[in-house]
N, C-alpha and C. Protein backbone atom coordinates (compact mmCIF):
# COMPACT_ATOMS: atom_id res chain seq x y z
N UNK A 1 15.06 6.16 5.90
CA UNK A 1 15.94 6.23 4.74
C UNK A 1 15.35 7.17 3.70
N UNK A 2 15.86 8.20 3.56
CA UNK A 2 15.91 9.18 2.07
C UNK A 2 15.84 8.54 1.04
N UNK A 3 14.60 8.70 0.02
CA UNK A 3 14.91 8.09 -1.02
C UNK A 3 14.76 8.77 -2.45
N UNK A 4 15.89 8.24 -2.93
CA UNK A 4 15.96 8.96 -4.37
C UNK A 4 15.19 9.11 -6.01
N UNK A 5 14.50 9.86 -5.31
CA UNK A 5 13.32 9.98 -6.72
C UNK A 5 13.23 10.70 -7.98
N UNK A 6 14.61 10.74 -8.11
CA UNK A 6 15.44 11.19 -9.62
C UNK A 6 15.46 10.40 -10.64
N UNK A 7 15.96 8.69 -10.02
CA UNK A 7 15.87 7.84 -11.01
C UNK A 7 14.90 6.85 -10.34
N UNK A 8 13.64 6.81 -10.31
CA UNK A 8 13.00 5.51 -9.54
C UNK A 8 12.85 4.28 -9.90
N UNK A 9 13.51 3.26 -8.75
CA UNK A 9 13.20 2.24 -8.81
C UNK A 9 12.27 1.23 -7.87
N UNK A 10 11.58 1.84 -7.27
CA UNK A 10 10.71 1.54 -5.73
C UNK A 10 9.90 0.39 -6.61
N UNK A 11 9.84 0.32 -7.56
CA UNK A 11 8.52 -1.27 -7.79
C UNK A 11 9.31 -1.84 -8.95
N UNK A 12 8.70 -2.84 -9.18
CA UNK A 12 9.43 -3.94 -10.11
C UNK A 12 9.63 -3.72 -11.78
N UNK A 13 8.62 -2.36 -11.63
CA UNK A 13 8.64 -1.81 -13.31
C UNK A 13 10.08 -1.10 -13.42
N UNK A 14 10.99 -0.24 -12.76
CA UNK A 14 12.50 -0.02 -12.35
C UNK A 14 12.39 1.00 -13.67
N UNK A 15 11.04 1.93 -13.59
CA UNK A 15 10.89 2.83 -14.68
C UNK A 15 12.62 3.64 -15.20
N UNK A 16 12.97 4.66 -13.75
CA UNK A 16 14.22 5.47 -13.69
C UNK A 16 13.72 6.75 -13.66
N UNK A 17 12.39 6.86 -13.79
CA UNK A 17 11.63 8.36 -14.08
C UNK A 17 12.17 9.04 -13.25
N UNK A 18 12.43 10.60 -13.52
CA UNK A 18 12.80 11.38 -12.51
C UNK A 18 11.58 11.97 -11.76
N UNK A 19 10.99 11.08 -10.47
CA UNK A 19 9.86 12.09 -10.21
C UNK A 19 9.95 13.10 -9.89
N UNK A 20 11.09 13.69 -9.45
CA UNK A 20 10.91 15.50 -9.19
C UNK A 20 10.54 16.01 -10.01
N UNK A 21 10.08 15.71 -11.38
CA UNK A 21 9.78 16.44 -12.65
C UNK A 21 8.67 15.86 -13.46
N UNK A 22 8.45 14.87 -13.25
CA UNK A 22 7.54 14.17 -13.88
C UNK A 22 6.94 13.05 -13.41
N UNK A 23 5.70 12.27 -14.17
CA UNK A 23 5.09 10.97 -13.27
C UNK A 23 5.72 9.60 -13.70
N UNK A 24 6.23 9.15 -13.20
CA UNK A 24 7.06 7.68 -13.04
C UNK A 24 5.55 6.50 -13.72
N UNK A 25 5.75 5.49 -14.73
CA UNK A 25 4.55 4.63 -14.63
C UNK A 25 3.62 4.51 -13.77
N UNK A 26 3.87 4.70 -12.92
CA UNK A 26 2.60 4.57 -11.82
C UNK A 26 1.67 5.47 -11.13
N UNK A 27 2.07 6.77 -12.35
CA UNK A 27 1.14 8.35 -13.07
C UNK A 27 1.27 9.20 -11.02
N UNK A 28 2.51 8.83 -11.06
CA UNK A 28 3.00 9.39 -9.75
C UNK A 28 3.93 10.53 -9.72
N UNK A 29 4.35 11.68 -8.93
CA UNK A 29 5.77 11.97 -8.56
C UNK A 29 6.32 11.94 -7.23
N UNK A 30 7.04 12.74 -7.12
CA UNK A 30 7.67 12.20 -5.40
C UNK A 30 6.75 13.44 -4.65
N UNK A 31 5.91 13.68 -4.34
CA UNK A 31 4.73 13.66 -3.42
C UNK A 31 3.61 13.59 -3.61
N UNK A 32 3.45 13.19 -1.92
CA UNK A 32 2.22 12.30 -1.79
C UNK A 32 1.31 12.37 -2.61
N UNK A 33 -0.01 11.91 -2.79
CA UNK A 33 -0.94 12.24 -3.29
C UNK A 33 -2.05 11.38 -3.16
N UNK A 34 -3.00 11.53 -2.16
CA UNK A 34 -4.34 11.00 -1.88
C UNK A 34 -5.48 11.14 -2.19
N UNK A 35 -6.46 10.28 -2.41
CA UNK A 35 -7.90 10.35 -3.31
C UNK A 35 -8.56 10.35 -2.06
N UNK A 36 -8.75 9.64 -0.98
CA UNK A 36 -9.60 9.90 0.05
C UNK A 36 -9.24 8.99 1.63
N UNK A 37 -9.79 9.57 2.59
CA UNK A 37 -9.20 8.75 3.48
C UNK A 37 -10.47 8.73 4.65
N UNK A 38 -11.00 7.88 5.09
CA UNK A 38 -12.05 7.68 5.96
C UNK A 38 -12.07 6.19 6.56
N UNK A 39 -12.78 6.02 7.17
CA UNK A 39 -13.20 5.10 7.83
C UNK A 39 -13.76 4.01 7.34
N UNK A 40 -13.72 3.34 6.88
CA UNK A 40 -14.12 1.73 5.55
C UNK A 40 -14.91 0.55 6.34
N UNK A 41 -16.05 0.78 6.50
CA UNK A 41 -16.42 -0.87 6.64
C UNK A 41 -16.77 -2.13 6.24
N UNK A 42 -16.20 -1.80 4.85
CA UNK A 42 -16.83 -2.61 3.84
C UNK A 42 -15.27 -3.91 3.36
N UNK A 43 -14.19 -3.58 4.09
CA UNK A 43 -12.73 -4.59 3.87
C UNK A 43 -13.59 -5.85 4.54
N UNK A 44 -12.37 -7.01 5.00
CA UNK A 44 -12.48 -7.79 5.10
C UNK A 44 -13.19 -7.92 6.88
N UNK A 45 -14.30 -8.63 7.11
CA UNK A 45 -14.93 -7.88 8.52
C UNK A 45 -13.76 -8.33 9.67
N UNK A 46 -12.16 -9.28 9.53
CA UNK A 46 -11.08 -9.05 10.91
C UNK A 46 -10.23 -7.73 10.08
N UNK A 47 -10.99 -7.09 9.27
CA UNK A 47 -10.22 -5.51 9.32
C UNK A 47 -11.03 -4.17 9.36
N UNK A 48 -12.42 -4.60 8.70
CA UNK A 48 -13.46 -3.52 9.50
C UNK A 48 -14.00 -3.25 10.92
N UNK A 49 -13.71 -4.31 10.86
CA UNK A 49 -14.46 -4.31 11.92
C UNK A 49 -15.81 -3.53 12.78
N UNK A 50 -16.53 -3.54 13.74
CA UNK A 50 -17.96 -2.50 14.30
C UNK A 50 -16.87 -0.57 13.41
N UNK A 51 -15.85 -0.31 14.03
CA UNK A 51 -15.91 0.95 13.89
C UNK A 51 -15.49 1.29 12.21
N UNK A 52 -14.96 0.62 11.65
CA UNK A 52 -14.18 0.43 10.20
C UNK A 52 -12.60 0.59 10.54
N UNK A 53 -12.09 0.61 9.22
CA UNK A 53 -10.73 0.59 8.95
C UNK A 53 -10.44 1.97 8.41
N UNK A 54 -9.30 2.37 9.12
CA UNK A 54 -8.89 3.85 8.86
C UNK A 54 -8.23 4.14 7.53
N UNK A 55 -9.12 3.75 6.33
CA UNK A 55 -8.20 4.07 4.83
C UNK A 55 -8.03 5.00 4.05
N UNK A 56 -6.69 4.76 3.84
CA UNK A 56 -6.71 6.21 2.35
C UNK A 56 -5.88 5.87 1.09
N UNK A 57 -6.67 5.99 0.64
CA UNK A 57 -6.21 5.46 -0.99
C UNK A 57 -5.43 6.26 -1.66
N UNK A 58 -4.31 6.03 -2.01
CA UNK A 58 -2.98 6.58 -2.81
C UNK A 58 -3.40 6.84 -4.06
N UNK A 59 -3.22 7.80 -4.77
CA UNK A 59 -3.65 8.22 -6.36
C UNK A 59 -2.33 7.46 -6.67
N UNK A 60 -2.96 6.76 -8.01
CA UNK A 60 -2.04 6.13 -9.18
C UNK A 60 -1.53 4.67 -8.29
N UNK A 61 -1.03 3.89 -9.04
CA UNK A 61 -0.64 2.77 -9.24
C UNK A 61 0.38 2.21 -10.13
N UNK A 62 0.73 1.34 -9.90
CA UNK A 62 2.26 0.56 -10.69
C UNK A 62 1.66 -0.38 -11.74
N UNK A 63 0.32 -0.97 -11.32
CA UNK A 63 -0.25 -1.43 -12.46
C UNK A 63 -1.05 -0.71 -13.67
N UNK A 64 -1.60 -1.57 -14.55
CA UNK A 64 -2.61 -0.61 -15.87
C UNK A 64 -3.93 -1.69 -15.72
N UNK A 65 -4.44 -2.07 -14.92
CA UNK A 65 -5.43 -3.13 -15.11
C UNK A 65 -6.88 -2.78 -15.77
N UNK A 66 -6.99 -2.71 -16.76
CA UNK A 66 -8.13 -2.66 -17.58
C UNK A 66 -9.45 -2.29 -17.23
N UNK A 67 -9.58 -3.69 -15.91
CA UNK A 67 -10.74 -3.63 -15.20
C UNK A 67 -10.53 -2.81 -13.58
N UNK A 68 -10.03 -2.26 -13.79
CA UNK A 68 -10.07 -1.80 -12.29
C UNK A 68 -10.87 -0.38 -11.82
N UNK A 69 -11.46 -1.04 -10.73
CA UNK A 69 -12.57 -0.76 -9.94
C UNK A 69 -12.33 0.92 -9.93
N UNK A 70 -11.36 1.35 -9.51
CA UNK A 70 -11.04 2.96 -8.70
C UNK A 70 -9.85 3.13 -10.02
N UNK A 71 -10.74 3.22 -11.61
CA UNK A 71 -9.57 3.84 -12.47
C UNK A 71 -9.26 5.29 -12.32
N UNK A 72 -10.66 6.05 -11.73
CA UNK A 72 -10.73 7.21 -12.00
C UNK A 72 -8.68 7.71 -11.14
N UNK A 73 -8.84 6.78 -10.30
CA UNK A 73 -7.93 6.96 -9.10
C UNK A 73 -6.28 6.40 -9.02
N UNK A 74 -6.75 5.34 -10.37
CA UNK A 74 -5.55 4.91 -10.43
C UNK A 74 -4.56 5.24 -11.86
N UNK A 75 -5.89 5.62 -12.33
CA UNK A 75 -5.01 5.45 -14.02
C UNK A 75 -4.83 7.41 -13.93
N UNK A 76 -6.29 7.78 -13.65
CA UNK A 76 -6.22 9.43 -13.76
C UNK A 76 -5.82 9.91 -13.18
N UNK A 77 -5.51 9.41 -11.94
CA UNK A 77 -4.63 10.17 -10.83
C UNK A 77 -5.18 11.29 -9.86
N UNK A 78 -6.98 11.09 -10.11
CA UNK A 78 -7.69 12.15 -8.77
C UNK A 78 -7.10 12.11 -7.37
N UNK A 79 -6.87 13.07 -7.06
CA UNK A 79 -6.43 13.05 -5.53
C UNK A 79 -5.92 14.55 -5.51
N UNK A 80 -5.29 14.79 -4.48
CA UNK A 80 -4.67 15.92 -3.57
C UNK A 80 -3.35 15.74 -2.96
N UNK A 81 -2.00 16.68 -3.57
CA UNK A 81 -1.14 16.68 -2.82
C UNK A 81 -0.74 16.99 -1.80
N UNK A 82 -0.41 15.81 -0.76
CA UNK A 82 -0.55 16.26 0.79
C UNK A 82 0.95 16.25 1.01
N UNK A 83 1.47 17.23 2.13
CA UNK A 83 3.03 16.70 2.21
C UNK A 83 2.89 15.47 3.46
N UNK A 84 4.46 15.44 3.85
CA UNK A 84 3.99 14.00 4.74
C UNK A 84 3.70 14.26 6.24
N UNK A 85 3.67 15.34 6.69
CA UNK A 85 3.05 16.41 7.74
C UNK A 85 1.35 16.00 8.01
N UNK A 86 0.96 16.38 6.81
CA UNK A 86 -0.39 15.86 6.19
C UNK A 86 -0.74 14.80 6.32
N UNK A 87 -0.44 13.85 5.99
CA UNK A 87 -0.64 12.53 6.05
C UNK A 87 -0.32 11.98 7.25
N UNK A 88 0.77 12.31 8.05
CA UNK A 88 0.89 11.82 9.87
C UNK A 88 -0.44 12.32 10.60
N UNK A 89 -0.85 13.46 9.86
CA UNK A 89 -1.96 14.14 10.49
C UNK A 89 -3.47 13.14 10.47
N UNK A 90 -3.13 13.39 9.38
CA UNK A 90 -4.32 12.38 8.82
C UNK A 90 -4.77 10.92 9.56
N UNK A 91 -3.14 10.27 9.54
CA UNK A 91 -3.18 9.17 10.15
C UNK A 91 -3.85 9.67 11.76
N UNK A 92 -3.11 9.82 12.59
CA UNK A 92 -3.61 10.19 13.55
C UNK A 92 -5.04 10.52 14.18
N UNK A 93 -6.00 11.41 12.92
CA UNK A 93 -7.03 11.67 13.37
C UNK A 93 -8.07 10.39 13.09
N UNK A 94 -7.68 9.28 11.77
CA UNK A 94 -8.15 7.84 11.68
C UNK A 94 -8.58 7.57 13.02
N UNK A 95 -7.17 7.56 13.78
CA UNK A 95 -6.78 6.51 15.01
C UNK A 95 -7.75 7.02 15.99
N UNK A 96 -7.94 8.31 16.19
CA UNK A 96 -8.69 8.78 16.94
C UNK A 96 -10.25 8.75 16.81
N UNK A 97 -11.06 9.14 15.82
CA UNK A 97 -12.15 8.32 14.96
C UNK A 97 -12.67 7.13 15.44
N UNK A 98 -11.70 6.16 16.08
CA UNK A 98 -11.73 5.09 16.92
C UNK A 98 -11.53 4.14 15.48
N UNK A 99 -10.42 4.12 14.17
CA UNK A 99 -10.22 3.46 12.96
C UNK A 99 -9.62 1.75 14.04
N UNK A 100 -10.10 0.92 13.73
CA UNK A 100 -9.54 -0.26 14.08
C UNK A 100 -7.35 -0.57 13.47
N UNK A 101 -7.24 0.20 12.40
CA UNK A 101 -6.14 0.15 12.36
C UNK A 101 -6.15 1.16 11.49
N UNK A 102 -4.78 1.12 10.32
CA UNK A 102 -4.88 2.30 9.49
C UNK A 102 -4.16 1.51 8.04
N UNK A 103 -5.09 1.50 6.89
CA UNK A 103 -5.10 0.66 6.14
C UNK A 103 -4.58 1.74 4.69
N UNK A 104 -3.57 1.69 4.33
CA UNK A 104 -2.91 2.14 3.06
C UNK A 104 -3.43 1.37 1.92
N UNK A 105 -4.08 1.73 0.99
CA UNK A 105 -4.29 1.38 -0.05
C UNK A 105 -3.71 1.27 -1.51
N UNK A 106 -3.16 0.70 -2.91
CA UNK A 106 -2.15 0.89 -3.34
C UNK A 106 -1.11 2.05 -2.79
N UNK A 107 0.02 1.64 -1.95
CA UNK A 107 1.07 2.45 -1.43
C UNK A 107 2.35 1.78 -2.51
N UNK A 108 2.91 1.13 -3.18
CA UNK A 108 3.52 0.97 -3.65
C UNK A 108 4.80 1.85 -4.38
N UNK A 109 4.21 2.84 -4.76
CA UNK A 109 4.67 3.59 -5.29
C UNK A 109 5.15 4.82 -4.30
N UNK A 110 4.95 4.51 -3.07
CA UNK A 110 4.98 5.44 -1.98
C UNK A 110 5.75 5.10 -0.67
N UNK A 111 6.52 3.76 -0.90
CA UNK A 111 6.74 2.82 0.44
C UNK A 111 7.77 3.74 1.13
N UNK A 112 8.59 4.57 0.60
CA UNK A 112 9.75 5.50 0.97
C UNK A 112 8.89 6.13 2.13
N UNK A 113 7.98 7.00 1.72
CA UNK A 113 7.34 7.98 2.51
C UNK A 113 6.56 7.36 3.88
N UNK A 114 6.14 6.78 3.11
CA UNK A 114 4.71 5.89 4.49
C UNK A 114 5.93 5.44 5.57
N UNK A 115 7.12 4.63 5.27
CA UNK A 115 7.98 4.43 6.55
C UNK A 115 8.44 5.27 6.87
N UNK A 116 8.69 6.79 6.30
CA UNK A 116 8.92 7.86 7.15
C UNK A 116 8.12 8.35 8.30
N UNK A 117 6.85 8.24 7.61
CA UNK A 117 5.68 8.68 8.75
C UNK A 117 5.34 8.02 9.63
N UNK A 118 5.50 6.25 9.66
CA UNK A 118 5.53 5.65 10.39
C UNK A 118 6.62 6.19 11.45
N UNK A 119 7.57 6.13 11.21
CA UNK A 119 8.65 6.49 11.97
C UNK A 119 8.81 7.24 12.94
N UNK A 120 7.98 8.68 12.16
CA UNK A 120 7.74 10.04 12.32
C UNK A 120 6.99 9.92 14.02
N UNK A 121 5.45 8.94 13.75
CA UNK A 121 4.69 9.07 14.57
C UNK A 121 5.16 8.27 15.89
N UNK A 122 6.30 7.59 15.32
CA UNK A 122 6.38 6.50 16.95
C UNK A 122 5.28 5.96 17.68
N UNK A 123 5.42 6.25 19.26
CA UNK A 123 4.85 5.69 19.75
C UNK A 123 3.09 6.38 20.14
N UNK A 124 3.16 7.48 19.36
CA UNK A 124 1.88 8.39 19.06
C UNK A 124 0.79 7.30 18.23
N UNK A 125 1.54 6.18 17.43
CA UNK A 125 0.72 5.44 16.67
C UNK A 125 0.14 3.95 17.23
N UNK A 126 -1.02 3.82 17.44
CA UNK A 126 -1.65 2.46 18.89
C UNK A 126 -1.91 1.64 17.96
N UNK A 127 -2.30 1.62 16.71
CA UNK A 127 -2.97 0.55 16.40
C UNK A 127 -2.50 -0.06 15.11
N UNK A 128 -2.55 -1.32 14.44
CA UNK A 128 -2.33 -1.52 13.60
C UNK A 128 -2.19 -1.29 12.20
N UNK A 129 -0.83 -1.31 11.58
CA UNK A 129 -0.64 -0.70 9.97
C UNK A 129 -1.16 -1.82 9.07
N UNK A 130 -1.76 -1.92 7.87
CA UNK A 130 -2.02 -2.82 6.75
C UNK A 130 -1.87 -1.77 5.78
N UNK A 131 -0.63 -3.01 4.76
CA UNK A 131 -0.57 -2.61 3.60
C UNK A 131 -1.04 -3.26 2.63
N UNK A 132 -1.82 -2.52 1.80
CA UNK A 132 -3.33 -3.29 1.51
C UNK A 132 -2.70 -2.79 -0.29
N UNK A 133 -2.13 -3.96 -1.20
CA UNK A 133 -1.43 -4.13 -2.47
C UNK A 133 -1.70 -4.61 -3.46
N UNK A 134 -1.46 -4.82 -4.69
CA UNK A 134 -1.82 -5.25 -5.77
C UNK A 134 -0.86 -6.36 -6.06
N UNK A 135 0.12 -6.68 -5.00
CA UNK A 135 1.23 -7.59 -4.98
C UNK A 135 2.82 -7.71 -6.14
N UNK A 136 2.32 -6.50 -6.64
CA UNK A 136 3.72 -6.12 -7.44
C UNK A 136 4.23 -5.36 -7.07
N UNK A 137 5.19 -5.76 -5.55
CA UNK A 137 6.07 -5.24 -5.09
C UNK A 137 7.41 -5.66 -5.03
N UNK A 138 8.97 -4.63 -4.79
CA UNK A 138 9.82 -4.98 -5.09
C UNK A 138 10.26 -5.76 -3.66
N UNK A 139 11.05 -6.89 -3.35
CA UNK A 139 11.98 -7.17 -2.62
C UNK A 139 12.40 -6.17 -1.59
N UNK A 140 13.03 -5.40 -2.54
CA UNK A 140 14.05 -4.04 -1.63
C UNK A 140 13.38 -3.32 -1.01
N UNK A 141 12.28 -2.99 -1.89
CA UNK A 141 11.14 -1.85 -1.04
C UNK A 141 10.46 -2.26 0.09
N UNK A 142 9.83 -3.59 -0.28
CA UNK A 142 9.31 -4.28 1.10
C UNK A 142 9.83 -4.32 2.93
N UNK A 143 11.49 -4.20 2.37
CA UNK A 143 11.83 -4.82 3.42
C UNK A 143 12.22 -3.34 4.22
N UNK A 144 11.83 -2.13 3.84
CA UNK A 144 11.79 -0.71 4.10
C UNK A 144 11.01 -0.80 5.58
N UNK A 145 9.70 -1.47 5.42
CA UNK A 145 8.43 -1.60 5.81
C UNK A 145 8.87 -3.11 7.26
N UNK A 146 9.60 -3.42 7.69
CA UNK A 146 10.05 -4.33 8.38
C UNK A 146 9.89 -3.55 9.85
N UNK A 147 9.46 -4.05 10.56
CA UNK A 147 8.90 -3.88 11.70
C UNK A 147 7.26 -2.13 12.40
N UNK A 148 7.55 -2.38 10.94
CA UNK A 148 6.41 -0.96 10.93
C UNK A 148 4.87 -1.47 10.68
N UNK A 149 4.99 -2.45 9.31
CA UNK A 149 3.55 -3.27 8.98
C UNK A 149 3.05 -4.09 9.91
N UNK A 150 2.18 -3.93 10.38
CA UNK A 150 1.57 -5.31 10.85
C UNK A 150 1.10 -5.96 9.99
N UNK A 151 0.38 -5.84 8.94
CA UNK A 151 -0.38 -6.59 8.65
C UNK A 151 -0.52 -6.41 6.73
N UNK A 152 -0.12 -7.03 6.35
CA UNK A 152 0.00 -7.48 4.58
C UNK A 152 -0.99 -7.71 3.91
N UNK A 153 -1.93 -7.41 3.04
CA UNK A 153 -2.95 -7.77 2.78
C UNK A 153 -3.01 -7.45 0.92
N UNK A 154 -1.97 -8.44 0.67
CA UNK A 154 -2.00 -8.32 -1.16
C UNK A 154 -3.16 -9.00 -1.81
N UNK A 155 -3.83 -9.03 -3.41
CA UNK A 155 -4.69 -9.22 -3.92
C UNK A 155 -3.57 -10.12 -5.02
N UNK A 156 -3.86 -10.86 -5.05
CA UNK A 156 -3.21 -11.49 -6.15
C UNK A 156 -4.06 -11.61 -7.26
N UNK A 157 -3.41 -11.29 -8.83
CA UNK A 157 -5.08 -11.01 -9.07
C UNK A 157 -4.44 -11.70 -10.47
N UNK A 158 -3.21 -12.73 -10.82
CA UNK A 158 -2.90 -13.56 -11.86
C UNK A 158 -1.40 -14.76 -11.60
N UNK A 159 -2.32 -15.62 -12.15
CA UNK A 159 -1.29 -16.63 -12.06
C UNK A 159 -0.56 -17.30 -13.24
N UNK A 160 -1.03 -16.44 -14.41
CA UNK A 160 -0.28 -16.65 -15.87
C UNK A 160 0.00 -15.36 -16.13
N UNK A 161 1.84 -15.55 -16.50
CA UNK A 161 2.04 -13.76 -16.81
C UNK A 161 1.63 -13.48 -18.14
N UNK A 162 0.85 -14.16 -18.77
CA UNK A 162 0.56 -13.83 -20.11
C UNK A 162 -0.62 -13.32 -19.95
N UNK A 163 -1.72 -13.26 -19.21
CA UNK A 163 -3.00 -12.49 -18.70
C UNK A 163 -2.35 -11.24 -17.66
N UNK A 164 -1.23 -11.42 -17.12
CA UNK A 164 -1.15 -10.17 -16.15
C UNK A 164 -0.30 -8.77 -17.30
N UNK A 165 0.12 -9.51 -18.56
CA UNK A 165 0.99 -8.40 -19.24
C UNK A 165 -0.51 -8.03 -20.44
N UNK A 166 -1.35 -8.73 -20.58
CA UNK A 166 -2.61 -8.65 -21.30
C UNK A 166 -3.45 -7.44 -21.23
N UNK A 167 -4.06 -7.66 -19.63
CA UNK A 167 -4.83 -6.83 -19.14
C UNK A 167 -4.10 -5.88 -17.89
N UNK A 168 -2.67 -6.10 -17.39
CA UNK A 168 -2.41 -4.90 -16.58
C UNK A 168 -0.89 -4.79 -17.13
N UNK A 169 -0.61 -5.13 -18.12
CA UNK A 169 0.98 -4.85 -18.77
C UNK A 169 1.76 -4.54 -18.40
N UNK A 170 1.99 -5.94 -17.24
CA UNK A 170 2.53 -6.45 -16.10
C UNK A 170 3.39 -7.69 -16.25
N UNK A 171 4.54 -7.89 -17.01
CA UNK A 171 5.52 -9.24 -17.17
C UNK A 171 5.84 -9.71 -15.83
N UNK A 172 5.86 -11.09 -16.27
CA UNK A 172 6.50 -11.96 -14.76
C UNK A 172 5.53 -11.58 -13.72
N UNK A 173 3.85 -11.15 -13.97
CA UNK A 173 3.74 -11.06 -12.30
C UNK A 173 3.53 -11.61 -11.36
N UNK A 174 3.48 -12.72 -11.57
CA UNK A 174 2.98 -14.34 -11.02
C UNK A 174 4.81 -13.97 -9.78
N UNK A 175 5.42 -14.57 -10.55
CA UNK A 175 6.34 -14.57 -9.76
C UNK A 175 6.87 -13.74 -9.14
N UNK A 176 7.08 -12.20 -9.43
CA UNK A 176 7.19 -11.12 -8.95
C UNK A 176 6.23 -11.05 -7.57
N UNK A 177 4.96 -11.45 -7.74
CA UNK A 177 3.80 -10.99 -6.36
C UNK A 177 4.25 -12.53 -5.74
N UNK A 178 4.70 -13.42 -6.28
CA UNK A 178 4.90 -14.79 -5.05
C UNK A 178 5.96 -14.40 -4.24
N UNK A 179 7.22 -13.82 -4.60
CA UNK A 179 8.35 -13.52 -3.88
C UNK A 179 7.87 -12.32 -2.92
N UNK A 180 7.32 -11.35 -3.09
CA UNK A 180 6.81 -10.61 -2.57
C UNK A 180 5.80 -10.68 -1.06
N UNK A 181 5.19 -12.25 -1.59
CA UNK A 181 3.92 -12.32 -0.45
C UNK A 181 5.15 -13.30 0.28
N UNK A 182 6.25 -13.94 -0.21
CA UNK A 182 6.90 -14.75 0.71
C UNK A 182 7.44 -13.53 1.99
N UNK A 183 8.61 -12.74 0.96
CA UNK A 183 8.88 -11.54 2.07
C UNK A 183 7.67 -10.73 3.36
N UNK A 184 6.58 -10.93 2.33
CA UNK A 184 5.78 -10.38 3.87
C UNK A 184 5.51 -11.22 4.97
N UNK A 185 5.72 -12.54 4.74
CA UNK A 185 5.05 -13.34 5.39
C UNK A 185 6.47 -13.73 6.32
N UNK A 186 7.74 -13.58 5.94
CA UNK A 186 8.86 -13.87 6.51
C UNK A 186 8.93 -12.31 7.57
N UNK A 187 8.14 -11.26 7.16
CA UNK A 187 8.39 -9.95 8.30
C UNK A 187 7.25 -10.07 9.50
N UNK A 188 5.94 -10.69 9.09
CA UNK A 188 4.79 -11.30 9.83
C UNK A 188 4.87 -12.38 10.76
N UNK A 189 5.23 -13.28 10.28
CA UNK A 189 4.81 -14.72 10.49
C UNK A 189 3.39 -14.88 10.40
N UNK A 190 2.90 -15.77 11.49
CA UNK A 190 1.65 -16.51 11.57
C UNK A 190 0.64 -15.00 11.73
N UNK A 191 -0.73 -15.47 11.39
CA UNK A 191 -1.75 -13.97 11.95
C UNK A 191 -1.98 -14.22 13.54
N UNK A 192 -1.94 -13.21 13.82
CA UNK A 192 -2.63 -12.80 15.00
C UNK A 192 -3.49 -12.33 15.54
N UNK A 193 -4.71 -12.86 16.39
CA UNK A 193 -6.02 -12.28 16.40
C UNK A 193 -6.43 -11.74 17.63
N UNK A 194 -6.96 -10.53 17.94
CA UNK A 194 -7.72 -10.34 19.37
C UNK A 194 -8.69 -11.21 19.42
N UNK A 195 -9.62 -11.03 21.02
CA UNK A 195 -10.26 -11.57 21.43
C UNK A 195 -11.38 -11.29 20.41
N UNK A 196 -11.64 -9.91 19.95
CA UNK A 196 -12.96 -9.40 18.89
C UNK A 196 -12.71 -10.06 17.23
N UNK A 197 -12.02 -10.49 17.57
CA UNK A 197 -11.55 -11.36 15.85
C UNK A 197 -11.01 -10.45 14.61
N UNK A 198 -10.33 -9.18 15.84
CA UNK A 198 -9.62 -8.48 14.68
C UNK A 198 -7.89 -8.50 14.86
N UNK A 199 -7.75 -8.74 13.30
CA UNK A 199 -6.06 -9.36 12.79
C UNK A 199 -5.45 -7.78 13.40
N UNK A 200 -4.10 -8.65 14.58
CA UNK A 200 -3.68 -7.74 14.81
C UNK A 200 -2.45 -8.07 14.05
N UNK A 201 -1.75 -8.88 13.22
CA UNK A 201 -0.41 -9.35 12.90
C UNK A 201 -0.42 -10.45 11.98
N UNK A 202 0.02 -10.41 10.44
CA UNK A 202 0.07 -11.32 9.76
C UNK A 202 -0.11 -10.98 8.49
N UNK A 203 -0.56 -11.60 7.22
CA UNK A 203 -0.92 -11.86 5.95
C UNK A 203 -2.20 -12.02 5.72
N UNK A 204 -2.97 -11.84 5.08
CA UNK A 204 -4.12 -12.25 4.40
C UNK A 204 -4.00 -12.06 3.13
N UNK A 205 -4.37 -12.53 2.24
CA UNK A 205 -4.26 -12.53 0.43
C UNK A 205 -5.80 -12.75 -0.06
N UNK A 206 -6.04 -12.06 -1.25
CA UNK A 206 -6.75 -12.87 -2.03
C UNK A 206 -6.60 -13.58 -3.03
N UNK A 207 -7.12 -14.30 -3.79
CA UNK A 207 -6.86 -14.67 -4.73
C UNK A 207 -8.34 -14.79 -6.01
């Protein structure tokens, strides 16, 4: 599905920004744009696993969180515009690397594209997708991502929206990221594990 990035509404902030021209709240426009992408062994060890996880971290974000770890990346927006050519590419050479799966990092602001490339790659792609979130995602956008994700892996990171509009000036996000982790978990179901104890299918959260 083509999506229209004139007036955006892909996350729950329903800015309207026109990204063909400018950055939407989430210091984005409508292409891509990646800070780095390698091999991670430092996630959760049923997603690093011996070889790591094939990640690449999306410049910018839908949140403003104060404390966050990769501001340079999220608030400043370091990275490189790749088209989505680029990024199938990319994916691909993860997989080959021997990446245990291929782990998107805030994609939120990007869910249009990433199911293109999913798409793109078919059956070229062997191993497992994780979309690895800040859990302020929309409903509509999520369900873009329906039979492409394996594997959901939001951070829930508030359960009073009066601390999530505080420090990431973020209303409602309590409930916004609960509806959200329900929808993933209704496209998942239960996890699924290989014999090596790596999640091939499911949810994981933090909290």
């Amino acid at each position: 599905m083509e999506y229209n990035y004139s007036s955006c509404t892909m996350c729950p902030r329903t800015c309207m920004v026109d990204r063909t021209k400018s950055s939407g709240k989430c210091n984005a426009g409508s292409h891509v744009k990646i800070a780095k992408a390698f091999l991670h062994k430092w996630e959760e060890p049923c997603i690093s696993g011996v070889n790591g996880s094939g990640t690449i971290f999306f410049s910018g974000c839908n949140l403003k969180c104060v404390f966050c770890q990769n501001y340079k990346i999220s608030q400043e927006n370091f990275g490189k515009v790749i088209s989505t050519e680029d990024l199938e590419r990319i994916i691909l050479d993860l997989q080959q690397k021997g990446a245990h799966n291929i782990n998107f990092v805030s994609p939120s602001h990007y869910i249009y594209t990433i199911a293109e490339c999913i798409k793109n790659l078919g059956k070229s792609l062997k191993i497992p997708i994780v979309y690895n979130t800040n859990g302020y995602d929309s409903i509509g956008s999520l369900k873009q991502l329906e039979g492409l994700v394996s594997i959901y892996l939001p951070d829930i990171k508030y359960f009073r929206n009066e601390s999530s509009m505080k420090y990431s000036n973020a209303k409602d996000y309590f409930n916004i990221a609960t509806n959200a982790v329900i929808e993933m978990y209704r496209q998942t179901g239960k996890a699924v594990f290989n014999d090596d104890g790596m999640i091939q299918k499911g949810l994981l959260f933090g909290i």
